[in-house]
Protein backbone atom coordinates (compact mmCIF):
# COMPACT_ATOMS: atom_id res chain seq x y z
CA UNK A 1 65.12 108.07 -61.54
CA UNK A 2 66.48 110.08 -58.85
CA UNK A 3 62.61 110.09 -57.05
CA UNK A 4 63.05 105.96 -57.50
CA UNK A 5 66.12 105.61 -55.63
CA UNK A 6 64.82 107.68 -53.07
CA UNK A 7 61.75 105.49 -52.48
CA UNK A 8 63.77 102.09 -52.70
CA UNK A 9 65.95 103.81 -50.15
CA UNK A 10 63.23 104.81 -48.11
CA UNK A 11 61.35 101.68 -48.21
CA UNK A 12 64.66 99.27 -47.53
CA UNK A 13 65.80 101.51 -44.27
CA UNK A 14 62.03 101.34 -42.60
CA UNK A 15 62.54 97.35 -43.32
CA UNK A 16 65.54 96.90 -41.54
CA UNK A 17 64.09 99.72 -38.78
CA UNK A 18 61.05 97.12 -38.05
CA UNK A 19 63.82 94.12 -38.18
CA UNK A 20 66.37 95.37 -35.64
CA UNK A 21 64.08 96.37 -33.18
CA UNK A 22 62.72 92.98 -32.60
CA UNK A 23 66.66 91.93 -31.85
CA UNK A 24 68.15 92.04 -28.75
CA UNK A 25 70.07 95.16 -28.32
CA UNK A 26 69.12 98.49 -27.06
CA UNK A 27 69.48 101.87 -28.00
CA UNK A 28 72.37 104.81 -27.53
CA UNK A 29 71.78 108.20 -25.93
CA UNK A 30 71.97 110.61 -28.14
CA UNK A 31 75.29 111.23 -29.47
CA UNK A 32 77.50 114.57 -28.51
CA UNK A 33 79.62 116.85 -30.53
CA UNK A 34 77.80 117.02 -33.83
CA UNK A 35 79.65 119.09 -35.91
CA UNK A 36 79.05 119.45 -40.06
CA UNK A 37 81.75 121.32 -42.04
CA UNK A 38 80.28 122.50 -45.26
CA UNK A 39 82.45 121.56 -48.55
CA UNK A 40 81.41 121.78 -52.18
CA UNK A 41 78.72 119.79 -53.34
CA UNK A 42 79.02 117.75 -49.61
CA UNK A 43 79.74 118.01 -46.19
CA UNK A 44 81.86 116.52 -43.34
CA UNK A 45 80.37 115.23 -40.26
CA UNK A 46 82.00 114.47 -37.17
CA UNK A 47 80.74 113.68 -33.64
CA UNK A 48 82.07 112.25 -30.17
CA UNK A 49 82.31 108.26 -31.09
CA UNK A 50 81.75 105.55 -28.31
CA UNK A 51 83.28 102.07 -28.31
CA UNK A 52 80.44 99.29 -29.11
CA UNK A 53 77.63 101.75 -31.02
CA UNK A 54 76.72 101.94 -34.29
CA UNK A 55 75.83 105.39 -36.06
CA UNK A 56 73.47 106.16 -38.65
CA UNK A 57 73.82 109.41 -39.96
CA UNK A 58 70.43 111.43 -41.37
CA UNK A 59 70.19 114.84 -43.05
CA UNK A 60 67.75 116.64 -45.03
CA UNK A 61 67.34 119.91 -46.65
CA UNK A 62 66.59 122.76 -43.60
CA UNK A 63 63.24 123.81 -44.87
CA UNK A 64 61.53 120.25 -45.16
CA UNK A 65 63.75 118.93 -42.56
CA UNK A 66 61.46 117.48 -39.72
CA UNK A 67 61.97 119.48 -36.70
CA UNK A 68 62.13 116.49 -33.86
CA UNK A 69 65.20 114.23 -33.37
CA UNK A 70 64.23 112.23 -30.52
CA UNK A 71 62.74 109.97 -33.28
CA UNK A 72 64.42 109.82 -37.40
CA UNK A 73 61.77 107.74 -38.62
CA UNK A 74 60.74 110.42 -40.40
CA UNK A 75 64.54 111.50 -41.64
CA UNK A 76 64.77 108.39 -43.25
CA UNK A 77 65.17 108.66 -47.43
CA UNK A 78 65.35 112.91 -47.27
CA UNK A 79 69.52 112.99 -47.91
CA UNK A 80 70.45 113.21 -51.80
CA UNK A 81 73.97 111.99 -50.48
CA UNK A 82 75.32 109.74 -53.32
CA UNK A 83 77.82 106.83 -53.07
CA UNK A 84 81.01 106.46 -53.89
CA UNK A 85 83.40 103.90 -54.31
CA UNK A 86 86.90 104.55 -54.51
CA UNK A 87 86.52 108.11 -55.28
CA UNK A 88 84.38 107.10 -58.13
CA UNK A 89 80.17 107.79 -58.39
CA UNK A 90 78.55 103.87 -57.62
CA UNK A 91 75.59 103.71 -60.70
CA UNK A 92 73.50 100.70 -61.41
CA UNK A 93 71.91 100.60 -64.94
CA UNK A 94 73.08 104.26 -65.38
CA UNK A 95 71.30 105.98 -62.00
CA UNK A 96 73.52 106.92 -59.14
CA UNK A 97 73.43 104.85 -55.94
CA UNK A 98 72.55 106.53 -53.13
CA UNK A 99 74.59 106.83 -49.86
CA UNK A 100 72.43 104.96 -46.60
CA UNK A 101 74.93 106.29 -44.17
CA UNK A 102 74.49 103.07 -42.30
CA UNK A 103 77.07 102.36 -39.95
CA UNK A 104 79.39 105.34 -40.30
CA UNK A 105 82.28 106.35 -38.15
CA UNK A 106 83.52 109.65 -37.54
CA UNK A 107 84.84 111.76 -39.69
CA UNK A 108 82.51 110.92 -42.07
CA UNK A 109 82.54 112.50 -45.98
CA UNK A 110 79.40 113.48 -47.90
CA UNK A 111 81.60 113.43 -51.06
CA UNK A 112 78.74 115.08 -53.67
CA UNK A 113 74.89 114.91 -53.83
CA UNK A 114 74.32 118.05 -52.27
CA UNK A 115 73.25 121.52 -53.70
CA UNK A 116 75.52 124.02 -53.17
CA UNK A 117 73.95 126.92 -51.74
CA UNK A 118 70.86 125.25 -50.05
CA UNK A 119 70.58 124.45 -46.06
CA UNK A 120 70.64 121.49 -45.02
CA UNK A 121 69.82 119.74 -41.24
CA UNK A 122 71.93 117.00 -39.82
CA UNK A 123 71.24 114.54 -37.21
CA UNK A 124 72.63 110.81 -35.62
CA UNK A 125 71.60 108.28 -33.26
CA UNK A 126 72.88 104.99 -32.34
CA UNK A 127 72.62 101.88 -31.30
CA UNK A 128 74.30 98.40 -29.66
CA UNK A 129 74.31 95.11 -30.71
CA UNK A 130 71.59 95.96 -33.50
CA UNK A 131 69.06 97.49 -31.23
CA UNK A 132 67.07 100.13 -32.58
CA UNK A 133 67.89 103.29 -33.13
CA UNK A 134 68.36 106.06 -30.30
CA UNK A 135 67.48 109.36 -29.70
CA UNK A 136 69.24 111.90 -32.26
CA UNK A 137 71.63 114.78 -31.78
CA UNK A 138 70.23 118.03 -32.12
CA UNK A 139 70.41 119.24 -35.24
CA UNK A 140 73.08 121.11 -37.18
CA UNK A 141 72.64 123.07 -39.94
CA UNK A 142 75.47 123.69 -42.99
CA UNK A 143 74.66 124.82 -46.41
CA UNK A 144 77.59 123.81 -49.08
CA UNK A 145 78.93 126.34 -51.52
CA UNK A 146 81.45 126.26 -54.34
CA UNK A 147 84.98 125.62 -53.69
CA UNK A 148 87.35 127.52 -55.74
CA UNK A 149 87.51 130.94 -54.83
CA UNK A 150 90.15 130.81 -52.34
CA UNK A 151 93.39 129.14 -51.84
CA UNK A 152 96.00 127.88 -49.12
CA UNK A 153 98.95 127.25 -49.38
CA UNK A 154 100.05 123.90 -47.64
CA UNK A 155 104.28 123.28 -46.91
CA UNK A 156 106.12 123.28 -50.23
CA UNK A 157 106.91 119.35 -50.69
CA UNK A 158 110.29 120.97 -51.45
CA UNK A 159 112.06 122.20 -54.24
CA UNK A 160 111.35 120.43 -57.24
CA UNK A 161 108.29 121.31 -60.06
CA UNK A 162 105.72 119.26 -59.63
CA UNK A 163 103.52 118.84 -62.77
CA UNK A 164 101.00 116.03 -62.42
CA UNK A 165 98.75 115.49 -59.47
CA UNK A 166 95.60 112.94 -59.09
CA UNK A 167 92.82 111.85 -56.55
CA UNK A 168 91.36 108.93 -56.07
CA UNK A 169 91.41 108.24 -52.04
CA UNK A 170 94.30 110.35 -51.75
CA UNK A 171 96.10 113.27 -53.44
CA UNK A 172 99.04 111.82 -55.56
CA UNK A 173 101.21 114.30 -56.67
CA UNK A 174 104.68 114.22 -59.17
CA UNK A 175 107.04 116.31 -60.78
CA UNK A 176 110.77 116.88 -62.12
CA UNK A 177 113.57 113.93 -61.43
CA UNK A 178 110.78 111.32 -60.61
CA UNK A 179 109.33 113.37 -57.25
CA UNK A 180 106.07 111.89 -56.07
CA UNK A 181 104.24 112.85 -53.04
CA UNK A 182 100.87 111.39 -51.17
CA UNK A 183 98.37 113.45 -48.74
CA UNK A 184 94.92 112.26 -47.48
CA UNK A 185 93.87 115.89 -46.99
CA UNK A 186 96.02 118.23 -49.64
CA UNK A 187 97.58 120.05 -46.88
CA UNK A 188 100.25 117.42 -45.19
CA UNK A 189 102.22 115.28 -47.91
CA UNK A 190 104.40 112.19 -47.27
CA UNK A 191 107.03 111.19 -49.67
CA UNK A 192 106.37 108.35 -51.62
CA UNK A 193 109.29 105.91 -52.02
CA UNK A 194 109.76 104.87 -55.48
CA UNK A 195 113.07 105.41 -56.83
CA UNK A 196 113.14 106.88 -60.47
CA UNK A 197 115.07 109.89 -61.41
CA UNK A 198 112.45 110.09 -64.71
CA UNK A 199 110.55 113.36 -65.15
CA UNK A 200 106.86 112.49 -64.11
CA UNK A 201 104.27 115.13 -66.13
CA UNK A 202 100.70 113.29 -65.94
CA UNK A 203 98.29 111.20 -63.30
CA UNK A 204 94.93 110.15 -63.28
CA UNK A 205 92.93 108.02 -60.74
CA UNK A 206 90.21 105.38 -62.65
CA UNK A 207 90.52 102.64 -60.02
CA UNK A 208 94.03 103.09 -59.49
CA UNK A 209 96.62 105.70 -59.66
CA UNK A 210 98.52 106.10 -63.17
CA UNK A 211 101.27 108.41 -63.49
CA UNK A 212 102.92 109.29 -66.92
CA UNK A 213 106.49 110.30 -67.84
CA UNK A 214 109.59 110.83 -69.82
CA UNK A 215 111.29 108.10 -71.97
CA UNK A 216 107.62 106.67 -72.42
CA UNK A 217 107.34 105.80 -68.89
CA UNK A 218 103.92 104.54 -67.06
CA UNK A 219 103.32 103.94 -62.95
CA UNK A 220 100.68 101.93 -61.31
CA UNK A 221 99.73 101.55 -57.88
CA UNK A 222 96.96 100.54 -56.02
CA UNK A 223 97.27 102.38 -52.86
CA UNK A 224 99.11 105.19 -53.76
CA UNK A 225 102.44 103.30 -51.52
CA UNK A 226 103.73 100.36 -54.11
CA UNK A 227 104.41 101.50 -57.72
CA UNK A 228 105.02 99.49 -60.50
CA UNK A 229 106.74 100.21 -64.18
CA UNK A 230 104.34 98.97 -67.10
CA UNK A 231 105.57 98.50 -70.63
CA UNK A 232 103.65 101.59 -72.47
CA UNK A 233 104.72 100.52 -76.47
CA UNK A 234 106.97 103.77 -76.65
CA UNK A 235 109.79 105.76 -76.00
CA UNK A 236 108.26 109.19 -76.46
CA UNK A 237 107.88 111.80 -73.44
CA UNK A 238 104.42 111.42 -72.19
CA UNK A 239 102.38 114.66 -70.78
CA UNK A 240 99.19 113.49 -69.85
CA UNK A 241 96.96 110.80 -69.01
CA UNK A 242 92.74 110.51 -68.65
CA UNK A 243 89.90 107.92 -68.51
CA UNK A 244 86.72 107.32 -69.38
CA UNK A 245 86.18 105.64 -66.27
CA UNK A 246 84.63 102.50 -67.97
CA UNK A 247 86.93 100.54 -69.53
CA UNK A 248 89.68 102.91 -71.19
CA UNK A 249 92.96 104.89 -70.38
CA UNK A 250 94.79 107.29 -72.87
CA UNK A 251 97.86 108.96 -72.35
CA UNK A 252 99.27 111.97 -75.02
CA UNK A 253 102.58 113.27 -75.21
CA UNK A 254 105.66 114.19 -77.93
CA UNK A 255 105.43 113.79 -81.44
CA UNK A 256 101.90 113.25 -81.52
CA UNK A 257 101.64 109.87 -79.54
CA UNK A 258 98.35 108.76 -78.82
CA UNK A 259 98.88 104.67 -76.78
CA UNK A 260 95.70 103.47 -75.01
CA UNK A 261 94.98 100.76 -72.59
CA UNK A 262 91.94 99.15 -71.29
CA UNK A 263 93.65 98.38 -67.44
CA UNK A 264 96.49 100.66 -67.28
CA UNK A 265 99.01 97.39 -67.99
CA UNK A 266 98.73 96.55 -71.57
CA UNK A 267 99.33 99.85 -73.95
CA UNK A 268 98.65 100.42 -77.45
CA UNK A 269 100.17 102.83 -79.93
CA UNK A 270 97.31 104.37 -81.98
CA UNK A 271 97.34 106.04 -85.23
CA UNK A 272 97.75 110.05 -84.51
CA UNK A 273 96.88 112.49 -86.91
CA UNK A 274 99.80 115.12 -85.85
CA UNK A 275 103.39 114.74 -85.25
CA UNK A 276 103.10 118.06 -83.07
CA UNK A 277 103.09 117.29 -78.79
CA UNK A 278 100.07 116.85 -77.36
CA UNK A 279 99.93 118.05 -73.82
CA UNK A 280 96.44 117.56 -72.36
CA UNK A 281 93.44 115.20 -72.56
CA UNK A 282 89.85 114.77 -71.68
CA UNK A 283 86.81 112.66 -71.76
CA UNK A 284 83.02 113.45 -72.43
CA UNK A 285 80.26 110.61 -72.61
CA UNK A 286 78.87 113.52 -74.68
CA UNK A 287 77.36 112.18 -77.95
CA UNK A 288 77.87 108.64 -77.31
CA UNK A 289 81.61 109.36 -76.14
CA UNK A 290 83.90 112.12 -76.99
CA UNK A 291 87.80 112.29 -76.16
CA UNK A 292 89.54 115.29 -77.08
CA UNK A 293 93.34 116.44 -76.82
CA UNK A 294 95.24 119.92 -77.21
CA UNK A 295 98.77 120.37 -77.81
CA UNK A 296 101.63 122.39 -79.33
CA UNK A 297 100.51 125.27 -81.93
CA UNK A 298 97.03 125.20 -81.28
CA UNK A 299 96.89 121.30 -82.26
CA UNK A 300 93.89 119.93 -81.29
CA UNK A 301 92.55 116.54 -82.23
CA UNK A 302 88.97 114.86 -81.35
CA UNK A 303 88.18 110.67 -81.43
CA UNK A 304 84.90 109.47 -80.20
CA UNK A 305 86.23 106.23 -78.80
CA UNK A 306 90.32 106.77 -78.10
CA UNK A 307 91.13 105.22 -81.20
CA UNK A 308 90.77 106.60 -84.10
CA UNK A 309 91.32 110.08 -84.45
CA UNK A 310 91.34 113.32 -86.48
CA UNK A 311 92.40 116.51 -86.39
CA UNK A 312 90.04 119.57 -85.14
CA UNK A 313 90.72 123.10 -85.90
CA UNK A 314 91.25 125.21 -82.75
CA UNK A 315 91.48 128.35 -84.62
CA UNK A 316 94.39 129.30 -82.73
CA UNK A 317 98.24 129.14 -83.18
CA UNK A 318 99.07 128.98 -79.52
CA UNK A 319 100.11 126.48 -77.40
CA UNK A 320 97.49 124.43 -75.73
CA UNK A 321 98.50 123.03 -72.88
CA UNK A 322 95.20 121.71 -70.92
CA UNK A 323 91.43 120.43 -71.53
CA UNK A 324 88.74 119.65 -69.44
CA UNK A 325 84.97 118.91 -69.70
CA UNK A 326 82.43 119.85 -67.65
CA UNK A 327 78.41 120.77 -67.04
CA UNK A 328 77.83 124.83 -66.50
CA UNK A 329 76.54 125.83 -63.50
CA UNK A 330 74.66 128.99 -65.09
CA UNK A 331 70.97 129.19 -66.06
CA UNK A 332 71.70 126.94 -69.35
CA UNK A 333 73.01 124.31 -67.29
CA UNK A 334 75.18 123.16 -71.04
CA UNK A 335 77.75 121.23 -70.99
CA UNK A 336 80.96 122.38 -72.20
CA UNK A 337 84.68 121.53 -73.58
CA UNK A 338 87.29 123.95 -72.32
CA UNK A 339 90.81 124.05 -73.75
CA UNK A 340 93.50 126.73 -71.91
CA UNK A 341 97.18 127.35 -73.07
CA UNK A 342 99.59 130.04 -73.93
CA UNK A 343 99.37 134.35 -73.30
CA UNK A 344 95.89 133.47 -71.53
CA UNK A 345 94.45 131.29 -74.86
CA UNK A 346 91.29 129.85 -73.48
CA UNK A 347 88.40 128.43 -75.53
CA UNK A 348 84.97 126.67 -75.55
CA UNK A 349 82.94 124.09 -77.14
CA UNK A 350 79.54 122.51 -76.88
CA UNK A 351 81.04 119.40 -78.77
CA UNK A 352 84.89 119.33 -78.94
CA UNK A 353 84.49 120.13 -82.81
CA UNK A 354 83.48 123.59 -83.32
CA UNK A 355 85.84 125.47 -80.74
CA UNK A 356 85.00 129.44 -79.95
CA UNK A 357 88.38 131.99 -78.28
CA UNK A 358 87.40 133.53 -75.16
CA UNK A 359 88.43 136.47 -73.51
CA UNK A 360 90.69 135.99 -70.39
CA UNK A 361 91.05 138.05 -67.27
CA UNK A 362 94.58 137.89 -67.90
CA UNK A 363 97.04 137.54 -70.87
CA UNK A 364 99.17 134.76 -68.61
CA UNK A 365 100.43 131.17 -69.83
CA UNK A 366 97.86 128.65 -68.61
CA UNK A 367 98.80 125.36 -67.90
CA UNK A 368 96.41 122.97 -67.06
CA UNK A 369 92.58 122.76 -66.21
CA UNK A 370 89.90 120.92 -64.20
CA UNK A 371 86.41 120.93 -63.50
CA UNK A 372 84.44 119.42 -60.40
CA UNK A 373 81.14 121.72 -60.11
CA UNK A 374 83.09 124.67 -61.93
CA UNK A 375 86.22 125.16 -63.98
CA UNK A 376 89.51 125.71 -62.40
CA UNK A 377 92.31 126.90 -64.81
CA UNK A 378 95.65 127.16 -63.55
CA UNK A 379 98.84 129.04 -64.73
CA UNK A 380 101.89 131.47 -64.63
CA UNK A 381 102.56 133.22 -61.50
CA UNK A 382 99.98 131.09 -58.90
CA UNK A 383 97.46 133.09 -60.89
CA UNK A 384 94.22 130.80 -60.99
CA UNK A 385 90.34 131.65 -62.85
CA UNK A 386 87.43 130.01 -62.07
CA UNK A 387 84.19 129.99 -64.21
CA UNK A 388 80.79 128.52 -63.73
CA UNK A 389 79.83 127.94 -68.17
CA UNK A 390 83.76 127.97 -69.46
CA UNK A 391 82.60 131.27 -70.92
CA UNK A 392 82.47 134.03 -68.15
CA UNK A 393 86.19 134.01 -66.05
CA UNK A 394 87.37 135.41 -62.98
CA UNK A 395 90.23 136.03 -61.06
CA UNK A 396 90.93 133.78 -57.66
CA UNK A 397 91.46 135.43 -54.54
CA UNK A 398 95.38 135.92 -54.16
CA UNK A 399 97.17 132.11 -53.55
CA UNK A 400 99.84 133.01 -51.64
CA UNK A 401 102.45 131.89 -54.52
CA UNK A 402 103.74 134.01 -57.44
CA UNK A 403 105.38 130.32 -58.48
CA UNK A 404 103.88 128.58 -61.83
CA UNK A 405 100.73 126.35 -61.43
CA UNK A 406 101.22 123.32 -63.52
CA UNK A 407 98.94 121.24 -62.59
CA UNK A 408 95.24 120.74 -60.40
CA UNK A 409 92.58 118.28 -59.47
CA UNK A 410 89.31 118.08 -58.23
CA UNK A 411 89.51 116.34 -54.75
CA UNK A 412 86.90 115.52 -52.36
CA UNK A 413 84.79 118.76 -51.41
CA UNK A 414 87.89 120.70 -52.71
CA UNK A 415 90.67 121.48 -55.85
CA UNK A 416 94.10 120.91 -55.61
CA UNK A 417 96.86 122.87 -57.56
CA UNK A 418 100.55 121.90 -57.28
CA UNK A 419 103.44 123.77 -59.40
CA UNK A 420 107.27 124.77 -59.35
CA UNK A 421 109.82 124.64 -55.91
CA UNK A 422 106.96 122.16 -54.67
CA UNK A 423 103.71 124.46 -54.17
CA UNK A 424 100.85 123.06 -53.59
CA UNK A 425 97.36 124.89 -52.76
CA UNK A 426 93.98 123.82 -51.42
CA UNK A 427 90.48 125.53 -52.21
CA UNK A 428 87.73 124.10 -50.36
């Protein structure tokens, strides 16, 4: 399917190639200042931008790259850069779009699509008034590689814990007496000013920003900038919030609560199966569709479409505090569940049934987990273990914090973790 897209692509660019050159505009030089910053999975790609031309951006894996630039005819269809809209993947019927890179300005984000590890060749022309297509820069190579390893520490946001942080086209991050916090790059934050003095301990991005709290409480926004209080059916502390990103939010918290909505506005209590707090939720389209939540005492409870659900046996008596789902990176290439919590609990499953303990580097509380091309678990102390199959951990490199990790999120090429006295750290 992959091979398909690449073909339709192909075949649509050398169309509109053949259509603007009979136009009336004319070509650019070739542009100056190429420059490609390798991220995970993607790149970033800036050059020297000119009032009046348009740039089309090309790129292809270094060893079937095509060596001359003064023509990218032949560059046309060799990028694997995939689309995305509102930090979301673009599919049709299932098969991810793929990016043109038509008409870009500078900087410009290859969010995913590219193998980590592998070389790849960049190059950009231009042209005015539709003309066709210029000479292109000289190529630059960058080969992507996993993010994760190590950490920076951006400006504490200030004092208070934050425990929730999201990305959709920003970072969104919120804590202890209602803090909340934007950055468009995880290093520089901006206050975000929506008075609530409510303790915020969840958010999730799935076409907007959600974030959940105590007393029951649920934020929406649309751009990160004007929040909004939705009715959420209950009064119970809520922990955590996820998506399916189709058609379906859940948010967990105290006492077992389980409330669901299809937009983020209109909430549903569901029928739990525990009156212990839940503290972390995930989704899988594994199996048709697979949600699975961990909580207090090794709770953990399993529905395949965010309604009904039943209880699962963890085969622990800790404290679970996160959960996260995600495809290995190791020869296997399975896919795997991955719950973390308490004294450096972490454990494994194919299908978010059958769950087996794994051994940690470190006998630490951890609090939360994500995975973008690798798991990221977070915890006690800034300590932070990555893993390629949710089997196999290892340390970080040190974070720069010995404050508690409480939360992180996969961003764009990067991860975000954010934690107590307002620490925040970047891998990219």
């Amino acid at each position: 399917m992959i091979f398909r897209s690449f073909k339709l692509l192909s075949a649509a660019l050398l169309t509109l190639l053949m259509v603007v050159a009979c136009g009336g505009g004319s070509s650019s030089p070739a542009p100056t200042g190429l420059t490609v910053t390798p991220g995970d999975g993607g790149a970033t790609v800036t050059w020297d931008m000119v009032p009046g031309v348009d740039y089309w951006l090309f790129c292809a894996p270094t060893l079937s790259a095509p060596t001359d630039t003064l023509s990218t005819q032949k560059w046309i269809g060799l990028c694997p850069a995939q689309k995305t809209v509102n930090g979301t993947l673009l599919t049709v019927n299932g098969v991810v779009v793929l990016d043109s890179m038509m008409s870009v300005t500078s900087p410009y984000v290859i969010p995913s699509g590219l193998v980590n590890g592998t070389s790849y060749s960049f190059t950009i022309n231009g042209r005015v008034n539709s003309g066709p297509g210029g000479p292109g820069a000289p190529a630059v190579l960058a080969t992507p590689r996993l993010a994760g390893a190590n950490w920076t520490a951006g400006t504490a946001t200030g004092t208070t814990a934050l425990r929730g942080v999201a990305f959709g086209t920003v970072y969104v991050a919120a804590g202890d007496g209602g803090a909340m916090y934007s950055s468009a790059d995880g290093a520089t934050w901006s206050t975000i000013n929506y008075a609530t003095s409510t303790n915020l301990n969840g958010a999730s991005f799935f076409g907007t920003y959600k974030l959940v709290g105590d007393s029951g409480l649920v934020l929406m926004s649309s751009d990160a900038i004007t929040w909004t209080p939705q009715t959420s059916k209950t009064t119970q502390n809520l922990y955590a919030i996820a998506s399916n990103n189709v058609n379906l939010n859940v948010a967990v918290g105290a006492n077992g609560t389980i409330i669901t909505s299809p937009d983020g506005v209109n909430w549903t209590a569901v029928a739990s199966p525990t009156t212990n707090s839940l503290y972390g939720i995930t989704y899988s389209a594994y199996n048709g569709g697979t949600w699975v939540a961990v909580g207090a005492a090794g709770t953990m409870v399993e529905s395949p479409d965010g309604f009904a659900w039943h209880s699962v046996s963890s085969n622990t008596a800790a404290d679970l505090r996160g959960v996260a789902y995600g495809a290995s990176t190791s020869a296997t290439g399975a896919t795997t569940f991955v719950a973390v919590g308490a004294s450096g609990t972490m454990l494994s499953s194919a299908d978010g049934i059958s769950w087996i303990s794994r051994v940690p580097p470190v006998m630490i509380d951890l609090k939360a987990i994500t995975y973008g091309t690798r798991f990221v678990a977070v915890g006690a102390g800034g300590n932070i273990f990555i893993s390629t199959d949710g089997s196999t951990w290892t340390a970080s490199s040190a974070t720069g914090t010995t404050n508690d990790l409480n939360a992180v999120a996969r961003g764009t090429l990067a991860y975000l973790a954010v934690g107590n006295a307002g620490t925040n750290l970047l891998a990219r």
